[in-house]
Protein backbone atom coordinates (compact mmCIF):
# COMPACT_ATOMS: atom_id res chain seq x y z
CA UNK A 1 300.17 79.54 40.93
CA UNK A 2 302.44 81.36 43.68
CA UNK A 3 304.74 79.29 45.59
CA UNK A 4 305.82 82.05 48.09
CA UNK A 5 304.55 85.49 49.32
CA UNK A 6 306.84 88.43 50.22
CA UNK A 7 304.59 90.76 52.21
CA UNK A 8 305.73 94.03 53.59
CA UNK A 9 305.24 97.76 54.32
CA UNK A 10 307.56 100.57 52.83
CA UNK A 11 310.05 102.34 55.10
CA UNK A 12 310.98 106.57 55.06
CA UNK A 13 313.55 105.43 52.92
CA UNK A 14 311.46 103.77 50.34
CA UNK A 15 312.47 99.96 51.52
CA UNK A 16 310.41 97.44 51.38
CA UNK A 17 310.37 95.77 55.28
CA UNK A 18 308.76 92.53 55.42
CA UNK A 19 308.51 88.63 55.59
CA UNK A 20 308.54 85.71 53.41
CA UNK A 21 305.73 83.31 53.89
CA UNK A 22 304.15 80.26 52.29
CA UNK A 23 301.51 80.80 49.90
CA UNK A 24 298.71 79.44 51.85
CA UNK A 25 299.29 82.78 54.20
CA UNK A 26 297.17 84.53 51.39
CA UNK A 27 294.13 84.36 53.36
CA UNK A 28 295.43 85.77 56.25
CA UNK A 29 297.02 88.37 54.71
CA UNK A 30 293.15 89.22 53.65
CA UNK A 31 292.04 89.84 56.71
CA UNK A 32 294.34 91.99 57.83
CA UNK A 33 296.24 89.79 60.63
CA UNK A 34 300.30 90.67 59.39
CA UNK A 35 301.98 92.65 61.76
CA UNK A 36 305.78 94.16 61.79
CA UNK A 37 306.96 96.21 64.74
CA UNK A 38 305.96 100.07 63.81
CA UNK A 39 309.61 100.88 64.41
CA UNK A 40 310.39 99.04 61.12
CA UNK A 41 309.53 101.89 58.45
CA UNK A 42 311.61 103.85 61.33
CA UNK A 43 314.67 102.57 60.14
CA UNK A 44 318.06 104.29 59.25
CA UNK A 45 319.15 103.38 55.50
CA UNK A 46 320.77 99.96 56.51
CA UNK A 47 318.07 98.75 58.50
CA UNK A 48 319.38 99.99 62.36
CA UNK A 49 317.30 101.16 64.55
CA UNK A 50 317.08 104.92 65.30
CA UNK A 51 318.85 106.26 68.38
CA UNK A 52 315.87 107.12 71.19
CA UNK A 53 313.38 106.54 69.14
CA UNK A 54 310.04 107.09 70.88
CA UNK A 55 309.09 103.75 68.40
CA UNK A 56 311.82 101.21 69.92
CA UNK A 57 312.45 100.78 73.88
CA UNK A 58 310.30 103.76 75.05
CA UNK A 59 306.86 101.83 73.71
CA UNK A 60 307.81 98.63 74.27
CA UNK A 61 309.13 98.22 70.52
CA UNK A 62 305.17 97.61 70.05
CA UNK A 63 303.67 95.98 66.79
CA UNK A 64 301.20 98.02 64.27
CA UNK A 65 298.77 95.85 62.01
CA UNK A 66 299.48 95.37 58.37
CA UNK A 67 296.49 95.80 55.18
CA UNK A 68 296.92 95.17 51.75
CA UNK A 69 297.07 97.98 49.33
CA UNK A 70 293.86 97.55 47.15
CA UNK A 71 296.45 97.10 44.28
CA UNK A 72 296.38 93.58 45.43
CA UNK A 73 299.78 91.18 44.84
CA UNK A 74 302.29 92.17 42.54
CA UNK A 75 304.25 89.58 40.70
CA UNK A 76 307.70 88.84 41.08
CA UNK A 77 309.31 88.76 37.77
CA UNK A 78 313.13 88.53 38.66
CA UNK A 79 312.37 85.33 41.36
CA UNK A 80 312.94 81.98 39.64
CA UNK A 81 309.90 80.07 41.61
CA UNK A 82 306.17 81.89 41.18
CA UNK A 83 306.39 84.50 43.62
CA UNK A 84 304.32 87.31 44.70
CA UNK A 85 304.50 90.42 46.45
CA UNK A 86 301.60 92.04 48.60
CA UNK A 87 302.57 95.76 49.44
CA UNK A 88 301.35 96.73 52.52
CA UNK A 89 300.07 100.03 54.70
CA UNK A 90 300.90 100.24 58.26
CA UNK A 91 298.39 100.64 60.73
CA UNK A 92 297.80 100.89 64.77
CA UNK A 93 296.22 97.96 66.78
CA UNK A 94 293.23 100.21 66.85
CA UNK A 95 292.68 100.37 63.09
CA UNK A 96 293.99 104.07 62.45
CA UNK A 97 296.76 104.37 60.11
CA UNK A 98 299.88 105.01 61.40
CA UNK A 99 301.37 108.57 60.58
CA UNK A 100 304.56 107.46 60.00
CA UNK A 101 303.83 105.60 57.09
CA UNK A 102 305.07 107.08 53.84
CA UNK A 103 301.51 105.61 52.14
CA UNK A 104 299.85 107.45 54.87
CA UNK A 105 301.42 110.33 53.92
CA UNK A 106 300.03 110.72 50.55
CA UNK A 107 296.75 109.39 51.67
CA UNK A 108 296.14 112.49 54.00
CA UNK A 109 297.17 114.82 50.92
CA UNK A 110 295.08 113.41 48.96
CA UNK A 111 292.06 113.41 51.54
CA UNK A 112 292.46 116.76 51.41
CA UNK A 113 291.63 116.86 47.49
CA UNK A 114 288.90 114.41 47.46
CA UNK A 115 287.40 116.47 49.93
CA UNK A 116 286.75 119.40 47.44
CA UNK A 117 285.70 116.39 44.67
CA UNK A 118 288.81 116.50 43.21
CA UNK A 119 290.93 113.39 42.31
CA UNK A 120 294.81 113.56 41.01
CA UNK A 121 296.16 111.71 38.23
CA UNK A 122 300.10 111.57 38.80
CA UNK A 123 302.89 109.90 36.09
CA UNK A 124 306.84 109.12 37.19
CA UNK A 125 309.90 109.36 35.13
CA UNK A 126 312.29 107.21 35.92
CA UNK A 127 315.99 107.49 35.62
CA UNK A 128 318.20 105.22 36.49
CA UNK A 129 322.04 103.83 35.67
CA UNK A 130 323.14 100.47 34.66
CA UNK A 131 326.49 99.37 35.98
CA UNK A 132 329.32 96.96 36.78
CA UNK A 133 329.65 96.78 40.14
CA UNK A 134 331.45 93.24 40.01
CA UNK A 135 335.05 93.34 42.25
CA UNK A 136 333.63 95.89 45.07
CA UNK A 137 334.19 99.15 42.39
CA UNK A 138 331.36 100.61 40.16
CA UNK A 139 332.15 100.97 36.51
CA UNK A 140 330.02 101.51 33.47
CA UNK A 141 328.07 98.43 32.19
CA UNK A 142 329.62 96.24 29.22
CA UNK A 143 327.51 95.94 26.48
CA UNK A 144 326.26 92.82 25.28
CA UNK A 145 325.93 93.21 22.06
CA UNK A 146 329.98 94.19 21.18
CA UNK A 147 331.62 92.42 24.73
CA UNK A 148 333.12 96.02 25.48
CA UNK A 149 332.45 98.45 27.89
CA UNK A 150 330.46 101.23 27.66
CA UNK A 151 332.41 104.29 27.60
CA UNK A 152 329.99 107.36 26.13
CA UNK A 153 326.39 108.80 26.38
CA UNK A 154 324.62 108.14 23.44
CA UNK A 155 321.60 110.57 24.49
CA UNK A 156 318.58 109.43 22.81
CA UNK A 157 320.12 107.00 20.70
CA UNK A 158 318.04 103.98 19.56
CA UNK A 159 321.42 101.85 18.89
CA UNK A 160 322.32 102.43 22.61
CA UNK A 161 318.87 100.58 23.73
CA UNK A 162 319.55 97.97 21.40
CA UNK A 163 322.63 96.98 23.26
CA UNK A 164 320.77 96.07 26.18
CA UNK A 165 317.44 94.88 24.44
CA UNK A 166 317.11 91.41 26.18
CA UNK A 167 316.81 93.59 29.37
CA UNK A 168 314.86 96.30 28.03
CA UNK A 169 311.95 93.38 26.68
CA UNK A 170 312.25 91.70 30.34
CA UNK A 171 311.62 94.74 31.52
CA UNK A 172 308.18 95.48 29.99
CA UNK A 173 307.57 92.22 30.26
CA UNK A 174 307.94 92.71 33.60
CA UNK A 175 305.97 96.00 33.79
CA UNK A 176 302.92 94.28 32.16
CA UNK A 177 303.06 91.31 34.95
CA UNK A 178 302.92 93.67 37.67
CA UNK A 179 300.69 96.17 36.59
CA UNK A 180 303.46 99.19 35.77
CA UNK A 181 302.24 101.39 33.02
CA UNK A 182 305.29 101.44 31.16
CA UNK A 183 306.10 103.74 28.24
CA UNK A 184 308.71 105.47 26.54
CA UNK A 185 312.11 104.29 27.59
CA UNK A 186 315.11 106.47 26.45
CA UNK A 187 319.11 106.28 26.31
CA UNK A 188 319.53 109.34 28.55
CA UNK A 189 322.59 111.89 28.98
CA UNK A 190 324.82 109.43 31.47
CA UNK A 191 327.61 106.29 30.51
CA UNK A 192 324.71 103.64 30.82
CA UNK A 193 321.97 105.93 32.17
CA UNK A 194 318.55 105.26 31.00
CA UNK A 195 314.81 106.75 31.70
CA UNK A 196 311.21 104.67 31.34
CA UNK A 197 308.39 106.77 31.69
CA UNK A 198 305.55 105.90 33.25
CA UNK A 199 301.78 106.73 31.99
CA UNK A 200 299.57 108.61 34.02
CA UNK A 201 297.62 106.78 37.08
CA UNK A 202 295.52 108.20 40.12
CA UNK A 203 297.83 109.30 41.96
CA UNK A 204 298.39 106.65 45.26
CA UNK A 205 298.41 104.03 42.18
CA UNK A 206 300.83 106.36 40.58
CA UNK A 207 303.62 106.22 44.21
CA UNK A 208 302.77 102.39 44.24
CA UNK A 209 303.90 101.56 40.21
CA UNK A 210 307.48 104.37 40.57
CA UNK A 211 308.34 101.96 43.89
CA UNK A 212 307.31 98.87 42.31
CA UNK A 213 309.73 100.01 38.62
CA UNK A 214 312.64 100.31 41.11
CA UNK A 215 312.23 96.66 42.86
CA UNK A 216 311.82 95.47 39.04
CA UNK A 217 314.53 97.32 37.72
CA UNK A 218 316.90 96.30 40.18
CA UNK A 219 315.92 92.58 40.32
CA UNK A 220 316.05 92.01 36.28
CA UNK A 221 318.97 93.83 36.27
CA UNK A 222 320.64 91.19 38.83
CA UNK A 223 319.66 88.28 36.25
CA UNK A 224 321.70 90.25 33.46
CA UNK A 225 324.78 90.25 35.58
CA UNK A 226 324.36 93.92 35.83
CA UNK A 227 323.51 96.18 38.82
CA UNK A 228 320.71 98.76 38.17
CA UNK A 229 320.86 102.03 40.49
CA UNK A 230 318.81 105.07 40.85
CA UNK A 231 321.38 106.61 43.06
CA UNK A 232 321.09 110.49 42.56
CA UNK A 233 324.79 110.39 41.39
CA UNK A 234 326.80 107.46 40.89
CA UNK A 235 329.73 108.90 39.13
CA UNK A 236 331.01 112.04 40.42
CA UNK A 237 332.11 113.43 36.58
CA UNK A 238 328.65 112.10 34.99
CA UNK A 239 325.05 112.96 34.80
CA UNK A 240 323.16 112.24 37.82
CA UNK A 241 319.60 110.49 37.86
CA UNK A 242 316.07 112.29 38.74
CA UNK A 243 312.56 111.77 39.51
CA UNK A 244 310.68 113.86 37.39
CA UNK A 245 306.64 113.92 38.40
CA UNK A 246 303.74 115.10 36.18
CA UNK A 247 300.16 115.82 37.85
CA UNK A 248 297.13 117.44 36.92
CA UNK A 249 293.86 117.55 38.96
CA UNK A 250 290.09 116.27 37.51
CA UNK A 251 287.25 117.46 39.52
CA UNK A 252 284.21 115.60 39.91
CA UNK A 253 282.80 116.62 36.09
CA UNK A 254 285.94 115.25 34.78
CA UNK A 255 287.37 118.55 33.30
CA UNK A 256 290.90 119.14 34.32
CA UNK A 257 291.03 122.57 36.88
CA UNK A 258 294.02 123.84 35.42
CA UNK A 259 292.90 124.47 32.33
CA UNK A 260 290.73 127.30 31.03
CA UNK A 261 291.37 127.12 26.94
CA UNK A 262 294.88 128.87 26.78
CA UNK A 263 298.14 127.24 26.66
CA UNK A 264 299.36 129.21 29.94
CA UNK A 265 296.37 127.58 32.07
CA UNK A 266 294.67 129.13 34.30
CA UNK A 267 295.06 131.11 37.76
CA UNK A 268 294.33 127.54 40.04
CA UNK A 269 297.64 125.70 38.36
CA UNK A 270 299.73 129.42 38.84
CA UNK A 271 298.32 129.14 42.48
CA UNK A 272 299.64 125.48 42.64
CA UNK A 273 302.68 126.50 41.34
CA UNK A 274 303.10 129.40 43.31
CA UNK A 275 302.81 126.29 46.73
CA UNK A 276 305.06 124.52 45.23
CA UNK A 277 308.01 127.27 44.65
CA UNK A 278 306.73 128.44 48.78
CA UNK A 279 307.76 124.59 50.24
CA UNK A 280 311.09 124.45 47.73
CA UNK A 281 313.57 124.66 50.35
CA UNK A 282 311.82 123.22 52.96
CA UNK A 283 310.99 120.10 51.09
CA UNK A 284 314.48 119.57 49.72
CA UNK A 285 315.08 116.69 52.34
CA UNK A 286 312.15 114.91 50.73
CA UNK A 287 313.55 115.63 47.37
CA UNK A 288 317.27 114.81 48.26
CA UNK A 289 317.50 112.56 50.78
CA UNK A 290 320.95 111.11 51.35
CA UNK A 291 324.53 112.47 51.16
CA UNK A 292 325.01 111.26 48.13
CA UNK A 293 321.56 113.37 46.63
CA UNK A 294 323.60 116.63 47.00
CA UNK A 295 326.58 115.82 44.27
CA UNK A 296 323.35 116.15 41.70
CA UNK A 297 322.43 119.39 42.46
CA UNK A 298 325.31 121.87 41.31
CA UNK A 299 324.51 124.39 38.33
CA UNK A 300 324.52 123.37 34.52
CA UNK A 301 323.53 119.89 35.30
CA UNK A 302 320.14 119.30 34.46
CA UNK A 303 319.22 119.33 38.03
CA UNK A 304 317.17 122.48 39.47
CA UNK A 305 319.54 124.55 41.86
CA UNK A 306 317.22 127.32 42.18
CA UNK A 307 313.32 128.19 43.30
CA UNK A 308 312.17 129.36 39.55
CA UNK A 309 309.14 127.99 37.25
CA UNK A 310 308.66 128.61 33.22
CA UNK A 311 306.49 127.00 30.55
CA UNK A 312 308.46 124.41 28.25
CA UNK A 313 312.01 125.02 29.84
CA UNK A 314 313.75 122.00 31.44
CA UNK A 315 315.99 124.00 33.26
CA UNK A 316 313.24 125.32 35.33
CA UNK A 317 312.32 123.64 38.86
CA UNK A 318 308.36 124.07 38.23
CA UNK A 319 307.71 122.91 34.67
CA UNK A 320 304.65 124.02 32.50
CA UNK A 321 304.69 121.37 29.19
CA UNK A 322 302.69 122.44 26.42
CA UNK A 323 299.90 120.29 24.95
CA UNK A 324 295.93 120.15 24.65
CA UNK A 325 294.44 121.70 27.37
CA UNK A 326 292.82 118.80 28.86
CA UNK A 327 296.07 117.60 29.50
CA UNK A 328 297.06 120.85 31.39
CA UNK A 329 299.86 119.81 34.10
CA UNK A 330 302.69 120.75 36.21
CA UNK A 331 306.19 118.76 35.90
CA UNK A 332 308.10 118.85 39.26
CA UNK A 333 311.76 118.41 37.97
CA UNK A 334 313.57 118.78 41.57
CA UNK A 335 313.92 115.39 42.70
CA UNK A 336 316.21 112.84 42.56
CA UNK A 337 316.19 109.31 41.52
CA UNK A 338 316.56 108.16 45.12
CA UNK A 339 313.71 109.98 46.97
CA UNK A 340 311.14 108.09 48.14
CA UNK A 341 307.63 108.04 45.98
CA UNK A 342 305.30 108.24 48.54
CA UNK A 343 307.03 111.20 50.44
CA UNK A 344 307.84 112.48 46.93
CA UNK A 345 304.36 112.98 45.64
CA UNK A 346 302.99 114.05 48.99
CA UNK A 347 305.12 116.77 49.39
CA UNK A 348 304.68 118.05 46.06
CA UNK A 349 300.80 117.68 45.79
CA UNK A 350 300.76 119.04 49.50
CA UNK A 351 302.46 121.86 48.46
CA UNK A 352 300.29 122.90 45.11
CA UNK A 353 296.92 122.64 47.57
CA UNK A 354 298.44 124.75 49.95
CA UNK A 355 298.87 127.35 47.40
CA UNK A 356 295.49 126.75 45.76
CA UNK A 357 293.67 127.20 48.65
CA UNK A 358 296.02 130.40 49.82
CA UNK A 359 295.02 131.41 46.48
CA UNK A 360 299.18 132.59 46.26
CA UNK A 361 300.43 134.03 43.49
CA UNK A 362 303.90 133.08 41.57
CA UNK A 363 306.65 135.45 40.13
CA UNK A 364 306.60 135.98 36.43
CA UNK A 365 307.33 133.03 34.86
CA UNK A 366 311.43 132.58 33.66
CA UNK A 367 312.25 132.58 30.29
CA UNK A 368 316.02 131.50 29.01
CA UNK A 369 318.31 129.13 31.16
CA UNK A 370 317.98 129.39 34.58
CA UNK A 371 321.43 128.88 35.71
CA UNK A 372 322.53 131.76 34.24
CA UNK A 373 319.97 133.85 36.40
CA UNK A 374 319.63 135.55 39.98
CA UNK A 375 317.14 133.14 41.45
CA UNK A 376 316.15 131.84 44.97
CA UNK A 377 318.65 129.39 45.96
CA UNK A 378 317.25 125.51 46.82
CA UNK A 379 319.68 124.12 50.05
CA UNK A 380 322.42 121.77 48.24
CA UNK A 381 323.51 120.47 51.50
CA UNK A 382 322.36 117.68 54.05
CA UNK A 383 322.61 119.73 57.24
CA UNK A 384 321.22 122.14 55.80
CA UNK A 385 318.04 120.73 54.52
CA UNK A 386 317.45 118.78 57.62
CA UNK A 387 317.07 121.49 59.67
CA UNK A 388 315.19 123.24 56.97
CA UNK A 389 312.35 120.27 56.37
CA UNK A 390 311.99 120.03 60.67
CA UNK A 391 311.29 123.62 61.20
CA UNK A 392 309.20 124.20 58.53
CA UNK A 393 305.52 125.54 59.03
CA UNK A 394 304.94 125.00 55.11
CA UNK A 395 306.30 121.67 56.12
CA UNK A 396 303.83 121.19 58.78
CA UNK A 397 300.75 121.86 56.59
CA UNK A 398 301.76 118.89 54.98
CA UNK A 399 302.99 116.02 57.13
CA UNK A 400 301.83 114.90 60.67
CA UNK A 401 304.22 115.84 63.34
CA UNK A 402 305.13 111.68 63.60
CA UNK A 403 306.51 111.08 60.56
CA UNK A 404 307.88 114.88 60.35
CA UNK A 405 309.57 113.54 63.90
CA UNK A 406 310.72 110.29 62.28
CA UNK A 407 312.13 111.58 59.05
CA UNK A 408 314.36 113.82 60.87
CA UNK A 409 315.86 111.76 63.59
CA UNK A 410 316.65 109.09 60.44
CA UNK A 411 318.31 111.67 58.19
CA UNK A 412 320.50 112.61 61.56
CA UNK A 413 321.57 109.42 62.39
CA UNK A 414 322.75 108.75 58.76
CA UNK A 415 324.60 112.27 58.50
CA UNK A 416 326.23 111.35 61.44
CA UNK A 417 327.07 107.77 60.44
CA UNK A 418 328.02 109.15 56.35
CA UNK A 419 330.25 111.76 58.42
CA UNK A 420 334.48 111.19 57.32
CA UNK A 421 332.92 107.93 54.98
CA UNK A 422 334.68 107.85 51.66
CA UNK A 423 333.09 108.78 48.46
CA UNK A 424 333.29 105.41 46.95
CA UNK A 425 332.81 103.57 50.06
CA UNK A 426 329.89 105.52 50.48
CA UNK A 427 328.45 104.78 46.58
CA UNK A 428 329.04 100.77 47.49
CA UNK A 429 327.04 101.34 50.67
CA UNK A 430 323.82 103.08 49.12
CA UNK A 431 324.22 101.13 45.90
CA UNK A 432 321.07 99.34 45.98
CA UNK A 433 319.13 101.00 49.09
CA UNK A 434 318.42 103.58 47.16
């Protein structure tokens, strides 16, 4: 039986904004009475207000009306007392959803879909570092079983889960008591960097479980005296952490519309490739969202640098896995381990529709490593992508013009405020907001 219910709405920046209440506030919760100003998933990264925001003074600062995801609570596995957590979508006092939601966000996108009959099944990978972040400086975690520090990758290694096994098992544990499809975890290519990939979900349930892993993840990771970070790039000499996304699309027989018998697919998923390599550079703020997101993406490591798509070829930004064809689907390998899910997924699935319904066609398909190629470049700098992902038209076929309006002035104000910051100060600051 909960004691206590954390309720709240997630921000642009993937943060949950909310309130703690008493357990007996379930029923209100029910019927839809929470509210939180609308200038609250507005935010900059450490919770300020944005600078002339038409959300703040110029409305009157005014409240929207809260509704429970139909994912209903979520437990709280890293809180001592019984706990829950209701995740919330924003809405106006008239009953519309607010467009600056990030749930709202995928919700039009994939309005869009159902309207042709179509439904999207979406899985997360999620990579993420472990650390020691005790006396204000971040260092590689020490590993309980031998007392020392960790001081190599060990990529794929089963002995270099086993170190940390207590917190791998609270982990699923943890997964199961929230609903997270957990699967394969892995010992990835950083000092302490791990992945947990998730099985595939519709898609909105898909966003909900990669933002729930990271709450889990980082709260678990607190009761092992450790800090747990999906950062895009903690260390500046080591691997950096992603967001990998799979998707395929079932119409309303069940059959999967990518896939006509071959092991290429067919000429819907090149189209929906072809919409996703189109929004690339527009959608990099989405992808890469804070200073910090553009340290990942420099050439040879394991983060896509350039526009290019191939089949089974992780250096690729558009991934084509082999497998049955049922399971035709399209891995998005661009983003980092701090983007937001919601904005994440919408941007990506927007993007595919777009170019199924332009009926566009992609470049040949690359074969070898990418790096090594002449390929459209992606923007690998803030600025840069800020002023890309505002004047965007592809960018405008997916997002309403509020929360296009909203994600701007945020990633503006936190340039200006990350402007002359130190690299480590800045690491200590976005430790765990991201």
């Amino acid at each position: 039986m909960s004691e206590t219910i954390r309720f709240g709405a997630v921000d642009l920046n993937g943060q949950a904004r909310g309130k703690r209440v008493p357990a007996s506030y379930a029923e209100k919760l029910e019927k839809g009475v929470a509210r939180l100003p609308l200038s609250v998933l507005n935010v900059d990264l450490w919770g300020e207000d944005i600078e002339d925001s038409p959300l703040v003074f110029k409305s009157g600062d005014r409240d929207g009306v809260l509704r429970p995801s139909p994912r209903g609570p979520l437990a709280l596995p890293w809180i001592d007392r019984p706990s829950e957590l209701w995740l919330m979508r924003m809405h106006l006092q008239s009953g519309e959803p607010f467009e600056g939601c990030p749930q709202r966000a995928l919700g039009r996108v994939l309005e869009r879909y159902a309207a042709k009959g179509w439904r999207v099944d979406a899985a997360f990978e999620m990579e993420f570092h472990l650390l020691d972040d005790e006396g204000g400086t971040l260092s590689a975690p020490i590993s309980p079983r031998t007392g020392r520090r960790v001081r190599r990758a060990d990529v794929n290694s089963l002995l270099g889960l086993d170190a940390f096994d207590d917190f791998f098992t609270d982990l699923y544990d943890g997964c199961e008591a929230m609903g997270i499809p957990a699967e394969a975890a892995i010992s990835e290519a950083g000092v302490g960097q791990f992945e947990l990939s998730l099985t595939h979900e519709e898609a909105s349930r898909a966003a909900e479980s990669a933002w729930a892993f990271k709450q889990l993840a980082r709260g678990l990771a607190r009761r092992h005296d450790m800090a747990a970070s999906f950062m895009a790039k903690p260390f500046e000499d080591d691997t950096g952490n992603g967001l990998h996304v799979h998707f395929s699309v079932i119409d309303a027989e069940g059959r999967n519309i990518f896939d006509d018998g071959s092991e290429q697919g067919n000429e819907v998923l090149r189209s929906a490739v072809a919409g996703c390599l189109n929004a690339l550079p527009a959608s990099m703020l989405i992808f890469a969202p804070h200073a910090n997101s553009y340290e990942r993406l420099v050439p040879g490591a394991h983060a896509p640098v350039q526009a290019s798509w191939a089949y089974e070829n992780r250096t690729a930004a558009i991934r084509i896995p082999a497998g049955p064809g049922k399971a035709r689907r399209i891995e998005h390998r661009v983003a980092g381990g701090d983007a937001n899910p919601f904005l994440h997924l919408a941007a990506v699935l927007g993007a595919a529709l777009n170019g199924i319904e332009a009926g566009l066609t992609p470049p040949a398909p690359i074969t070898g490593n990418a790096y090594e190629q002449e390929l459209p470049a992606l923007p690998t700098d803030w600025e840069s992508a800020i002023d890309a992902f505002d004047e965007s038209p592809e960018i405008a076929e997916i997002f309403h013009p509020r929360l296009i309006d909203c994600f701007t002035r945020t990633k503006r104000q936190e340039l200006k405020r990350c402007e002359g910051l130190a690299r480590d100060d800045l690491v200590l600051l976005c430790l765990e907001t991201v």
